[in-house]
Protein backbone atom coordinates (compact mmCIF):
# COMPACT_ATOMS: atom_id res chain seq x y z
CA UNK A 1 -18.06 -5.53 7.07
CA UNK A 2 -15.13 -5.05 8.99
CA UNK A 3 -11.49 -4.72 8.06
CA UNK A 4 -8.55 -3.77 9.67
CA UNK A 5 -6.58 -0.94 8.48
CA UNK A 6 -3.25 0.71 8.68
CA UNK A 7 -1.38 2.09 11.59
CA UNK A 8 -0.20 5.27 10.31
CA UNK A 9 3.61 5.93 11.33
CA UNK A 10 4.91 5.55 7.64
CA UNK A 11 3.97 5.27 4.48
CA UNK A 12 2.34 2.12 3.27
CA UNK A 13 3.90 -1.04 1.68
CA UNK A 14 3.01 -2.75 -1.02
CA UNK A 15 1.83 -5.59 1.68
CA UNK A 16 -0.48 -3.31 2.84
CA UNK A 17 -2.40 -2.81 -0.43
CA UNK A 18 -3.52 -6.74 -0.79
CA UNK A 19 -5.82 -6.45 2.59
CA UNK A 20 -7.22 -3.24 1.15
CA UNK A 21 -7.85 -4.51 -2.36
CA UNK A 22 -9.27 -7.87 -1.53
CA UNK A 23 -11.49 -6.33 0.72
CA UNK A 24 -12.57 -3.62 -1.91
CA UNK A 25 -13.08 -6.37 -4.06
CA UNK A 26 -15.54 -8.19 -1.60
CA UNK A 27 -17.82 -5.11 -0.78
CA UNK A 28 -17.79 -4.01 -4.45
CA UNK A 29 -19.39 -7.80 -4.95
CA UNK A 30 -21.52 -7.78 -2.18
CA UNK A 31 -23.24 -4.69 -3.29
CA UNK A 32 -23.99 -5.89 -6.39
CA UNK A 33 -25.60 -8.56 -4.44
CA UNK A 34 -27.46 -6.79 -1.82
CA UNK A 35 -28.93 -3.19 -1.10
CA UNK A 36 -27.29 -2.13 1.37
CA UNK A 37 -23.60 -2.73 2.37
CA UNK A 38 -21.88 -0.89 5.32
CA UNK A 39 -17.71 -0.83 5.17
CA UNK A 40 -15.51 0.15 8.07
CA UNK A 41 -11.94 0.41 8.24
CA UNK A 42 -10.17 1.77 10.73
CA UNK A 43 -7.11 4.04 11.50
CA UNK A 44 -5.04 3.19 13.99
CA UNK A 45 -3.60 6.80 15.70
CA UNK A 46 -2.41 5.83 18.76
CA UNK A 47 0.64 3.02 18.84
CA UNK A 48 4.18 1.86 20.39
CA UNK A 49 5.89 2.39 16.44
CA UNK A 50 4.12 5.78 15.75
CA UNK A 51 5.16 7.27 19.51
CA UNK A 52 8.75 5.63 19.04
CA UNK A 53 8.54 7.78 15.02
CA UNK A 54 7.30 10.80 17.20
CA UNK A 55 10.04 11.36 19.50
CA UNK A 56 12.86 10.23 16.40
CA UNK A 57 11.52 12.70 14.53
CA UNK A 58 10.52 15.51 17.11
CA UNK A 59 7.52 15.61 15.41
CA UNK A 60 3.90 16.08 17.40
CA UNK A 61 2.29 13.15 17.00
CA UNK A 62 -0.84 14.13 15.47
CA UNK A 63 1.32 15.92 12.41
CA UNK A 64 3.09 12.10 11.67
CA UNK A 65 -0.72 10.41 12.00
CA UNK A 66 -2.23 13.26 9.72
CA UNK A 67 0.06 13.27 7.08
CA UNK A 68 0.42 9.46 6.89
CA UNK A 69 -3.02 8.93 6.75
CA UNK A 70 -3.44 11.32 3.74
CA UNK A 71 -0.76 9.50 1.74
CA UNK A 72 -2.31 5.91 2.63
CA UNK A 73 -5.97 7.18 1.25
CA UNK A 74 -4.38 8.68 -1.35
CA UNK A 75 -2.13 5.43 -2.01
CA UNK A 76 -5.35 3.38 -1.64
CA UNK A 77 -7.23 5.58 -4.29
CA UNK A 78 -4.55 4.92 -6.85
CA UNK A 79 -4.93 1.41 -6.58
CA UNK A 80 -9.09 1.98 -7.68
CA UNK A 81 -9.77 0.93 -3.78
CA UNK A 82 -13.20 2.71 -2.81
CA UNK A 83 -13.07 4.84 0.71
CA UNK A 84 -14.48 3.23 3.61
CA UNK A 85 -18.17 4.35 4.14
CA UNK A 86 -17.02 4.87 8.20
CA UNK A 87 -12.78 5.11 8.79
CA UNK A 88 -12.88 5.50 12.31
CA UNK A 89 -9.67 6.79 14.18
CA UNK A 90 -8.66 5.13 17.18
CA UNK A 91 -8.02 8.44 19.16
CA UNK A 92 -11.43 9.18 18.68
CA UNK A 93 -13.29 6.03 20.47
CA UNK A 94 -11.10 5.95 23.83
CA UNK A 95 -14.29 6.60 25.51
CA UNK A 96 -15.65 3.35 23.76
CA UNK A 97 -12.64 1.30 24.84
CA UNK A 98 -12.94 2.56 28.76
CA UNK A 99 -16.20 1.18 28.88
CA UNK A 100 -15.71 -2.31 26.89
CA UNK A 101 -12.64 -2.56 29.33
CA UNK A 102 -15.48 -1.80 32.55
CA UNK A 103 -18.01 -4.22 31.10
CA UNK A 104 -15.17 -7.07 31.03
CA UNK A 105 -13.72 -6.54 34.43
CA UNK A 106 -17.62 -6.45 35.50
CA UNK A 107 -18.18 -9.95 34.00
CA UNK A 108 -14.90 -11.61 35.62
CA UNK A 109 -12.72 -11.71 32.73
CA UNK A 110 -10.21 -8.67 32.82
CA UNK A 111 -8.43 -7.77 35.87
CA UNK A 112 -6.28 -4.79 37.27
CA UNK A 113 -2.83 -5.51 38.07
CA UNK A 114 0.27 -3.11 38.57
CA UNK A 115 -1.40 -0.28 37.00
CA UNK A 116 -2.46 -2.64 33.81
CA UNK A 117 -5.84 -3.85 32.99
CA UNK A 118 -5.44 -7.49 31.54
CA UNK A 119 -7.67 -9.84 29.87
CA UNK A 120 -7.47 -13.15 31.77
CA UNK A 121 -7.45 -15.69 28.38
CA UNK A 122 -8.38 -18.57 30.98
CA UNK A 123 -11.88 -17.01 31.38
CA UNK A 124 -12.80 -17.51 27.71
CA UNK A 125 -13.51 -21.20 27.05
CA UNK A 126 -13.25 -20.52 23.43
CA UNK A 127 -10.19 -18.76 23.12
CA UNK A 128 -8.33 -20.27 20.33
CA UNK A 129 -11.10 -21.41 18.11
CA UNK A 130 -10.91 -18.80 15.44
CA UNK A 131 -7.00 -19.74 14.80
CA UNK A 132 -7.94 -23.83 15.79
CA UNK A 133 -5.18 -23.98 18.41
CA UNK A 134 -5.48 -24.71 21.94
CA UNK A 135 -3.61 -21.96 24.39
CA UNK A 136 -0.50 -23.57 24.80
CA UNK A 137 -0.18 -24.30 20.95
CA UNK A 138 -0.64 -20.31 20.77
CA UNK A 139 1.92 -19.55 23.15
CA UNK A 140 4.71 -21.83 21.75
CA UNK A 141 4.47 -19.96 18.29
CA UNK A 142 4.50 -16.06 19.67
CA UNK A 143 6.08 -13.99 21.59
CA UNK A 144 5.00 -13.42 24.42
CA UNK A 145 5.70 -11.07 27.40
CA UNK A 146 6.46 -12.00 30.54
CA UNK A 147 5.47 -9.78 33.18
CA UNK A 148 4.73 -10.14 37.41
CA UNK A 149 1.50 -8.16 36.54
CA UNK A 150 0.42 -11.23 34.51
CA UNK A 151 -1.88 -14.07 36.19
CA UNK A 152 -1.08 -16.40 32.87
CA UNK A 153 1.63 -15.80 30.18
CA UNK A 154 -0.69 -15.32 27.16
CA UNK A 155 -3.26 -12.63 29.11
CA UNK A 156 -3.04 -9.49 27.32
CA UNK A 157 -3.27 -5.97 28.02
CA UNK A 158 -6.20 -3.95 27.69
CA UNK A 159 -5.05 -0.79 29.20
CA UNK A 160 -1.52 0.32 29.93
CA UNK A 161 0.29 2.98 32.17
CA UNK A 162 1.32 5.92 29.88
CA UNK A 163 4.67 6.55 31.41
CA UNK A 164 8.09 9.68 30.55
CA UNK A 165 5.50 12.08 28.73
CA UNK A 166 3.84 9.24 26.33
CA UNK A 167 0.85 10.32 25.42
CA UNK A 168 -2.61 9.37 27.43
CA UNK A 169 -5.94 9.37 28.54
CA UNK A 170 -7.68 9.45 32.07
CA UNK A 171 -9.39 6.11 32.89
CA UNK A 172 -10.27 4.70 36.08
CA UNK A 173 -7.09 2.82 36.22
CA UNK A 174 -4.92 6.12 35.64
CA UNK A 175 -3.49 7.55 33.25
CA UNK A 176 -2.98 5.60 30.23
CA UNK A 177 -3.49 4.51 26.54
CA UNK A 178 -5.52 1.18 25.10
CA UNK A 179 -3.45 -2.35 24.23
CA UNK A 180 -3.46 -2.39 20.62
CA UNK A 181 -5.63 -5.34 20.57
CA UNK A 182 -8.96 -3.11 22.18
CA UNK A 183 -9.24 -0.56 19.88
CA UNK A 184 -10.91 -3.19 17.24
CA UNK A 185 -13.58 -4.59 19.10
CA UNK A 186 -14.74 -0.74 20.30
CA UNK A 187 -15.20 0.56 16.90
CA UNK A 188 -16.67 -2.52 14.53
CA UNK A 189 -18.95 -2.62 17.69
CA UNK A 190 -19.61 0.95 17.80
CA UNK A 191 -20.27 1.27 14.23
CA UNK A 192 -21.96 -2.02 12.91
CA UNK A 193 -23.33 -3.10 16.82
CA UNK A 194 -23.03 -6.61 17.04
CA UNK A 195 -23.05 -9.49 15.48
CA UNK A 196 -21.89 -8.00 12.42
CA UNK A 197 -21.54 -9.86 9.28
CA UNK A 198 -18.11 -10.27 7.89
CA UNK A 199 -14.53 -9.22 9.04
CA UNK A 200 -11.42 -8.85 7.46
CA UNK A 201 -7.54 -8.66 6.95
CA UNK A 202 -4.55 -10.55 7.04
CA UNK A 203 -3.80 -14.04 7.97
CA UNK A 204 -0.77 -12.56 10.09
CA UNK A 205 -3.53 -10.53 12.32
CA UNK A 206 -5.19 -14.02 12.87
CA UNK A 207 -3.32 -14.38 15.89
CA UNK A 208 -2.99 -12.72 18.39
CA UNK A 209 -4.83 -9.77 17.17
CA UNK A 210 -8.40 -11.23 15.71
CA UNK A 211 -8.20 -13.80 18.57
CA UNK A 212 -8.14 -10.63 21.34
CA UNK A 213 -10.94 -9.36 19.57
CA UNK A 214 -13.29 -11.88 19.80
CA UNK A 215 -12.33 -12.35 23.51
CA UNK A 216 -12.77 -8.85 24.21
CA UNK A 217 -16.16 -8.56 22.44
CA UNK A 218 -17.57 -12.12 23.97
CA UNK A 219 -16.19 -11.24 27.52
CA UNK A 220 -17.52 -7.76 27.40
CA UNK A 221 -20.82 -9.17 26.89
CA UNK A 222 -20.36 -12.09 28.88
CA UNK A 223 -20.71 -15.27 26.33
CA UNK A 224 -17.89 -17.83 26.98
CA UNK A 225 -18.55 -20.48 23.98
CA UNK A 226 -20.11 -18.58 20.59
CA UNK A 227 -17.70 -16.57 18.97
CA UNK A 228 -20.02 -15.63 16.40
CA UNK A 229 -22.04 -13.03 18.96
CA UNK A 230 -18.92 -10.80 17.48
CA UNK A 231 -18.06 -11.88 14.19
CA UNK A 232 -19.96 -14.22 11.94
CA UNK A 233 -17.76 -14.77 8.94
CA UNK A 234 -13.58 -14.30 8.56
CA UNK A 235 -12.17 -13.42 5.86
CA UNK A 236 -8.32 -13.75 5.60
CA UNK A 237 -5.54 -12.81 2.93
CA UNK A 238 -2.28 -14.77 2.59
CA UNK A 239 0.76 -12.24 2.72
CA UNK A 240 3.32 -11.38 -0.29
CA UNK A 241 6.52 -12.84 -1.20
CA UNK A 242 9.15 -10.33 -2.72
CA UNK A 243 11.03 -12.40 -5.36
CA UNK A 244 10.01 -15.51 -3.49
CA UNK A 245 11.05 -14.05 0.05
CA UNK A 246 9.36 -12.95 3.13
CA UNK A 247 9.15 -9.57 3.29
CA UNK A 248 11.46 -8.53 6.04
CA UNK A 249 13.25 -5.06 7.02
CA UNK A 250 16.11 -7.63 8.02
CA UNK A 251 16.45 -8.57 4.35
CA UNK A 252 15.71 -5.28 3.01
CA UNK A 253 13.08 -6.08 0.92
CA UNK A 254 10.12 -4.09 1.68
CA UNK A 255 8.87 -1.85 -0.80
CA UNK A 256 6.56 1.11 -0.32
CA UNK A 257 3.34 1.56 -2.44
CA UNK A 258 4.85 4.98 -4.35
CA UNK A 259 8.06 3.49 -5.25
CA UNK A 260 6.17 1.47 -7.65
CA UNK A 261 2.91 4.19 -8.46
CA UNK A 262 5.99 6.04 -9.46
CA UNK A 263 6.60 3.83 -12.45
CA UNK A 264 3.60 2.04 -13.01
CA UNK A 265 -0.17 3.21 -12.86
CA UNK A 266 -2.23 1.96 -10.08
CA UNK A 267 -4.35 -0.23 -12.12
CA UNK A 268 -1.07 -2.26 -12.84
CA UNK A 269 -0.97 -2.69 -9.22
CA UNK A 270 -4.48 -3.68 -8.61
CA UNK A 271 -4.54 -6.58 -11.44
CA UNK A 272 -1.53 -7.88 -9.83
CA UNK A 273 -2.63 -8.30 -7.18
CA UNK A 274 -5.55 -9.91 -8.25
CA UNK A 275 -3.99 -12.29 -10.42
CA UNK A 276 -3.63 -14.43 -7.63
CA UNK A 277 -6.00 -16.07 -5.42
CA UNK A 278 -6.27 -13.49 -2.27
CA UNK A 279 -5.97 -17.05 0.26
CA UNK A 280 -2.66 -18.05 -1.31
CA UNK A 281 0.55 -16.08 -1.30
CA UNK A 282 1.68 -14.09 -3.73
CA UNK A 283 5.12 -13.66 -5.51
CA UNK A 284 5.45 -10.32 -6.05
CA UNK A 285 8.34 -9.98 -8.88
CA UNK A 286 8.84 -7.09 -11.29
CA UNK A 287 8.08 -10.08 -14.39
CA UNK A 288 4.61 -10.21 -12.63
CA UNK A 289 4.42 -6.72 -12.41
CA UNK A 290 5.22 -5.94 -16.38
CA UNK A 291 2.82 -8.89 -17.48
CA UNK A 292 -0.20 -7.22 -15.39
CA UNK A 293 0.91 -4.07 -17.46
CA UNK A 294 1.16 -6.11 -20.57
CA UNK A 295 -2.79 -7.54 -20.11
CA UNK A 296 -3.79 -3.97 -19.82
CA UNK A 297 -2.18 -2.79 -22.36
CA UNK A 298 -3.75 -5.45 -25.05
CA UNK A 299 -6.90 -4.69 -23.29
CA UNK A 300 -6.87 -1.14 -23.85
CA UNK A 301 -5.58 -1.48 -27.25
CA UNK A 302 -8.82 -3.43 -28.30
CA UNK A 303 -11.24 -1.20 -26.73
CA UNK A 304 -9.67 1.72 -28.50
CA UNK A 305 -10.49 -0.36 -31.45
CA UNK A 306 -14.26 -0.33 -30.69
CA UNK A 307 -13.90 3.40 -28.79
CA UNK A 308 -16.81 4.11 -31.53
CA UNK A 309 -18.89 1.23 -30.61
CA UNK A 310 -22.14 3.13 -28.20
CA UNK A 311 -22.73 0.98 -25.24
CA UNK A 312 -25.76 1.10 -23.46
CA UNK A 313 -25.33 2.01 -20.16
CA UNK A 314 -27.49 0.43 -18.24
CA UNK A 315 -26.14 -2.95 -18.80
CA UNK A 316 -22.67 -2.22 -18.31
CA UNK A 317 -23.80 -3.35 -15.08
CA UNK A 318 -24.60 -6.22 -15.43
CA UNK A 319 -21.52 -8.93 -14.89
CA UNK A 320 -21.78 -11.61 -17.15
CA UNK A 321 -22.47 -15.21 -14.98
CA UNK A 322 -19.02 -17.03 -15.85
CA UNK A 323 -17.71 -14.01 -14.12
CA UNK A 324 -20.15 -13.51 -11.37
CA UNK A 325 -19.56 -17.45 -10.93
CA UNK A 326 -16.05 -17.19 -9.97
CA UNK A 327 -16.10 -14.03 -7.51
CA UNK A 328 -18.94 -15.86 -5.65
CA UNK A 329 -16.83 -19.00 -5.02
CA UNK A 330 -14.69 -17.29 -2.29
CA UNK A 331 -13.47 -14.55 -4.15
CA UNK A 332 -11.84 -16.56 -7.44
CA UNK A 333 -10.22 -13.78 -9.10
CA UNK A 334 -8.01 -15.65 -11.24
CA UNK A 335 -10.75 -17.35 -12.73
CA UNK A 336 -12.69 -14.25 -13.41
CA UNK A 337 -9.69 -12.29 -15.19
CA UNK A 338 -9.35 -16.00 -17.05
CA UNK A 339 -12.97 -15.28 -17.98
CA UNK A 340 -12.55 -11.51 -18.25
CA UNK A 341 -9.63 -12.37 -21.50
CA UNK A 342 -12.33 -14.65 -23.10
CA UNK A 343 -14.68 -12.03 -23.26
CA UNK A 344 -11.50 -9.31 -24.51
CA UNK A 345 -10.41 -12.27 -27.42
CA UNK A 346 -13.72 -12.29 -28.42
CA UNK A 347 -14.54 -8.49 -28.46
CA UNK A 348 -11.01 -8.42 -30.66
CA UNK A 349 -12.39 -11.09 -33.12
CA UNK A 350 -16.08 -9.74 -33.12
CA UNK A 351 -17.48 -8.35 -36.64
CA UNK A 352 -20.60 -6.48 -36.58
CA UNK A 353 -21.66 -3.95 -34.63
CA UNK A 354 -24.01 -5.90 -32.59
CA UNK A 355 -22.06 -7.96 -31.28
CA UNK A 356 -19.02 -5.57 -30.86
CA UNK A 357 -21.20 -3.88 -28.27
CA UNK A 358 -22.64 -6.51 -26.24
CA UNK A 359 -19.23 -7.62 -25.39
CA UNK A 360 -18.22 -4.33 -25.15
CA UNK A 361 -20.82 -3.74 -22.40
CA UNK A 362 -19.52 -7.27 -20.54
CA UNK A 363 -15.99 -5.77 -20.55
CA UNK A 364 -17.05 -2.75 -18.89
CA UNK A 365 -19.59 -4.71 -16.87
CA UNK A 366 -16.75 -6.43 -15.45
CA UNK A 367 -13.99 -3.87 -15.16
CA UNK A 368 -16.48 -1.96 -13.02
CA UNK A 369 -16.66 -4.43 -10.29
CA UNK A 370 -12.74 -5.86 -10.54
CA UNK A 371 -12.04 -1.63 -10.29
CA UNK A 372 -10.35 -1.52 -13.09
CA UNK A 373 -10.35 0.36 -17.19
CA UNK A 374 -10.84 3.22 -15.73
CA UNK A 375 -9.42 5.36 -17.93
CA UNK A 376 -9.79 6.24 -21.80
CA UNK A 377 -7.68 4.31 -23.88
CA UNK A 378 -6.50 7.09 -25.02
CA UNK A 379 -5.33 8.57 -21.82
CA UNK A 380 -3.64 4.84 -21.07
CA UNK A 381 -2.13 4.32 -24.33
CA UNK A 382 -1.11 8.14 -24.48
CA UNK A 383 -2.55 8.55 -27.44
CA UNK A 384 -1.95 11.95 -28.93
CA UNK A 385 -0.60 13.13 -25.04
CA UNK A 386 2.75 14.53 -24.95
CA UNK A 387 5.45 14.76 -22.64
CA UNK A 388 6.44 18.59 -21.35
CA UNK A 389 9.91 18.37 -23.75
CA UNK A 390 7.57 18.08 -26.97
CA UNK A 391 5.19 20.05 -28.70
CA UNK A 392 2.14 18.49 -29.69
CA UNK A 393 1.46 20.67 -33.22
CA UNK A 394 5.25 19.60 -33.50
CA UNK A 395 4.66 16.42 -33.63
CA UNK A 396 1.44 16.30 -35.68
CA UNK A 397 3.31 18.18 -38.23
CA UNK A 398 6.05 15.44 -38.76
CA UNK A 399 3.32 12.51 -38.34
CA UNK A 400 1.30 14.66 -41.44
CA UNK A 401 4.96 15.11 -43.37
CA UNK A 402 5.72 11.37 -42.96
CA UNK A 403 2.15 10.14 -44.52
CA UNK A 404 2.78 12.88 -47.32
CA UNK A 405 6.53 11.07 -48.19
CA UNK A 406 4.58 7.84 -48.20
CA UNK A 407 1.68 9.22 -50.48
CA UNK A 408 4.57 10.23 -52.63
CA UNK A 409 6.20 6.96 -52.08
CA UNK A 410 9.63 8.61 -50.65
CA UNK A 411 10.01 6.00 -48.34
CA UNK A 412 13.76 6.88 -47.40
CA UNK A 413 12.34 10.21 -46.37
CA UNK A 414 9.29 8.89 -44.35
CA UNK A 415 11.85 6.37 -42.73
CA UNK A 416 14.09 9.41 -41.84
CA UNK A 417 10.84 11.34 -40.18
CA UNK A 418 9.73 7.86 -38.35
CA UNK A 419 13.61 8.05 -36.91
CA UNK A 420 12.97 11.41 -35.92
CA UNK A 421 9.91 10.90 -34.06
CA UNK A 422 11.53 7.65 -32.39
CA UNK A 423 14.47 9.74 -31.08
CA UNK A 424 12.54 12.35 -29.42
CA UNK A 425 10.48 9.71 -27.62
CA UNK A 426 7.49 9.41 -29.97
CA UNK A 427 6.17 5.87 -30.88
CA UNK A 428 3.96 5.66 -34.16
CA UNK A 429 1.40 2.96 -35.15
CA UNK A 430 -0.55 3.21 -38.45
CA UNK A 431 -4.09 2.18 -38.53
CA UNK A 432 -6.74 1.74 -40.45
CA UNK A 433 -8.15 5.42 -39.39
CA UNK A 434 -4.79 6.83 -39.49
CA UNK A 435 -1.41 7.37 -37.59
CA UNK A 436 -1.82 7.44 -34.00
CA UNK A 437 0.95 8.41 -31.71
CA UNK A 438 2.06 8.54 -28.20
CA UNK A 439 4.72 8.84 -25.73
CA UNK A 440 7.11 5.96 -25.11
């Protein structure tokens, strides 16, 4: 599997995180499925935006690419999304690209011109069929560059002149960089060799970007009709609404991944964005955002109840079929959180130990492959965890005066303590084992 990944100029938006977490999603179920599952997603190094960051910044490019790159893994990793097993950079596969631009000229369907090598979209009698419009339908809804070097309007560049110190690459057409558009086929080919199974990312790459791919790929190895020598399944997300509106920089409205891990734990983010199904869009409000916090929260809150249930591990594993059901009819996460609470109401009403545990097991079964619960409830809840301004023998101390006032049935003074403990940001809850506290 194949999925496009970030272009590293800035840091990453909360749009980019729904490509990344579907797809996590979809290898996570595929190797529970089968035995062996090879990811790929790439970095894109080399790119108009990140040389136009580079020279506003006086910054070498490599130190913008590096450090963005960190903070998008790093991003990623908050939001429970497993690392690539291959992240290829583009920089690294110009070599690649040269020679899938050499094999396409060979069979007839690039051409030099002005310096440029273009892809001549007249030479691929399928070009259009992944998006299901014919050429002219394409060019009416994008914008497209006119240029003399162009036989048609919608050929695209494969290689361009790298011109006033922009960085480059010797080819045989000069010295240059790759069209955006290349950089795709060369490394899903290079690492997966082709056909590969399944590619990915968002329905805005759909065109023109996935449709240049499978151009590229077929031309370079001459088929004119079967798209599927490159790909042979798509898999697209819809894109995110903020508060109901396109995200736009116009509008203002685009919000970066650590202005919200800043208040909210990744997890938050992740069921979120799962709460929707990943072909629809999604309306990304802060109400949304508090009631994924709010499921986790109850969820926690029972399995702290049963923290002293034993599981066995081996079948924590093991994803119940409702469950299973739903992420194998294209990716239904809705349905499988909808089947993930019934399992959670249950494990809240559950009596013995018996059966306390064999839900417990499908909870964790379950969280394992939706990538989330993955911390103690303690650590979620804060149980017993205090900030830096309090001291934790401090607070134990009032929590253990408090329960003496009630023993003695001084309620005004246990009231007073409780008061106390609320003003220095402490939240109490009594339970049957005892008073447990954490920070609010």
């Amino acid at each position: 599997m194949y999925t496009c990944g970030p272009t590293v100029y800035n840091y990453a938006h909360i749009g980019n995180a729904r490509p990344a977490v579907v797809s996590d999603l979809l290898v996570r179920l595929l190797r529970y499925l089968y035995p062996k599952v090879t990811y790929v997603s790439n970095i894109t190094d080399i790119d108009d935006k990140i040389i136009k960051a580079s020279k506003e910044s006086n910054k070498p490019i490599n130190q913008i690419t590096e450090k963005f790159e960190k903070i998008y893994n790093e991003d990623m990793a908050s939001l429970g999304v497993l690392a690539p097993d291959i992240q290829p950079r583009a920089t690294d596969h110009i070599d690649d690209m040269i020679n899938l631009v050499k094999d396409m000229i060979n069979n007839g369907c690039a051409y030099e011109s002005e310096e440029h090598v273009l892809f001549d979209v007249k030479s691929y009698n399928a070009y259009g069929k992944l998006s299901g419009r014919d050429i002219q339908d394409q060019l009416a809804g994008s914008r497209v560059e006119v240029a003399s070097y162009k036989k048609n309007p919608g050929d695209f560049v494969l290689w361009k002149p790298s011109v006033d110190n922009d960085p480059g690459w010797d080819s045989p057409w000069g010295f240059g960089r790759p069209g955006w558009h290349l950089e795709c086929s060369a490394m899903s080919e290079k690492n997966l060799g082709l056909p590969f199974d399944i590619h990915g990312g968002g329905m805005d790459l759909i065109f023109p970007h996935h449709e240049n791919e499978v151009a590229q790929s077929c031309g370079a190895h001459g088929e004119q009709n079967n798209p599927k020598i490159f790909v042979r399944y798509w898999i697209h997300n819809a894109m995110l609404n903020i508060g109901g509106k396109k995200m736009s920089k116009s509008i203002g409205n685009i919000f970066y991944i650590k202005d919200y891990t800043d208040k909210y734990p990744g997890e938050v983010l992740r069921f979120a964005l799962m709460s929707g199904h990943y072909r629809q869009s999604l309306n990304w409000t802060d109400k949304s955002i508090e009631q994924a916090y709010s499921t986790l929260n109850r969820i926690y809150r029972i399995l702290k109840k049963v923290e002293d249930i034993k599981i066995d591990e081996n079948n924590v594993n093991l994803i119940p079929d409702s469950v299973l059901d739903c992420l194998c009819d294209d990716l239904n996460t809705p349905g499988a959180l909808a089947k993930l609470n019934d399992i959670v109401n249950k494990l809240s009403k559950a009596s013995g130990d018996t059966e306390k545990k064999e839900l417990k097991e499908q909870v964790i079964a379950v969280s394992n492959i939706l990538g989330i619960l993955k911390e103690s409830p303690d650590e979620w809840l804060g149980i017993g965890q205090s900030s830096d301004n309090n001291n934790v023998d401090n607070i134990n101390k009032l929590i253990k005066d408090r329960n003496d006032a009630r023993k003695s049935k001084d309620f005004k003074k246990a009231d007073e303590i409780r008061n106390k403990l609320t003003e220095i940001g402490i939240e109490i809850e009594d339970t049957p084992d005892g008073t447990i506290w954490r920070t609010k």
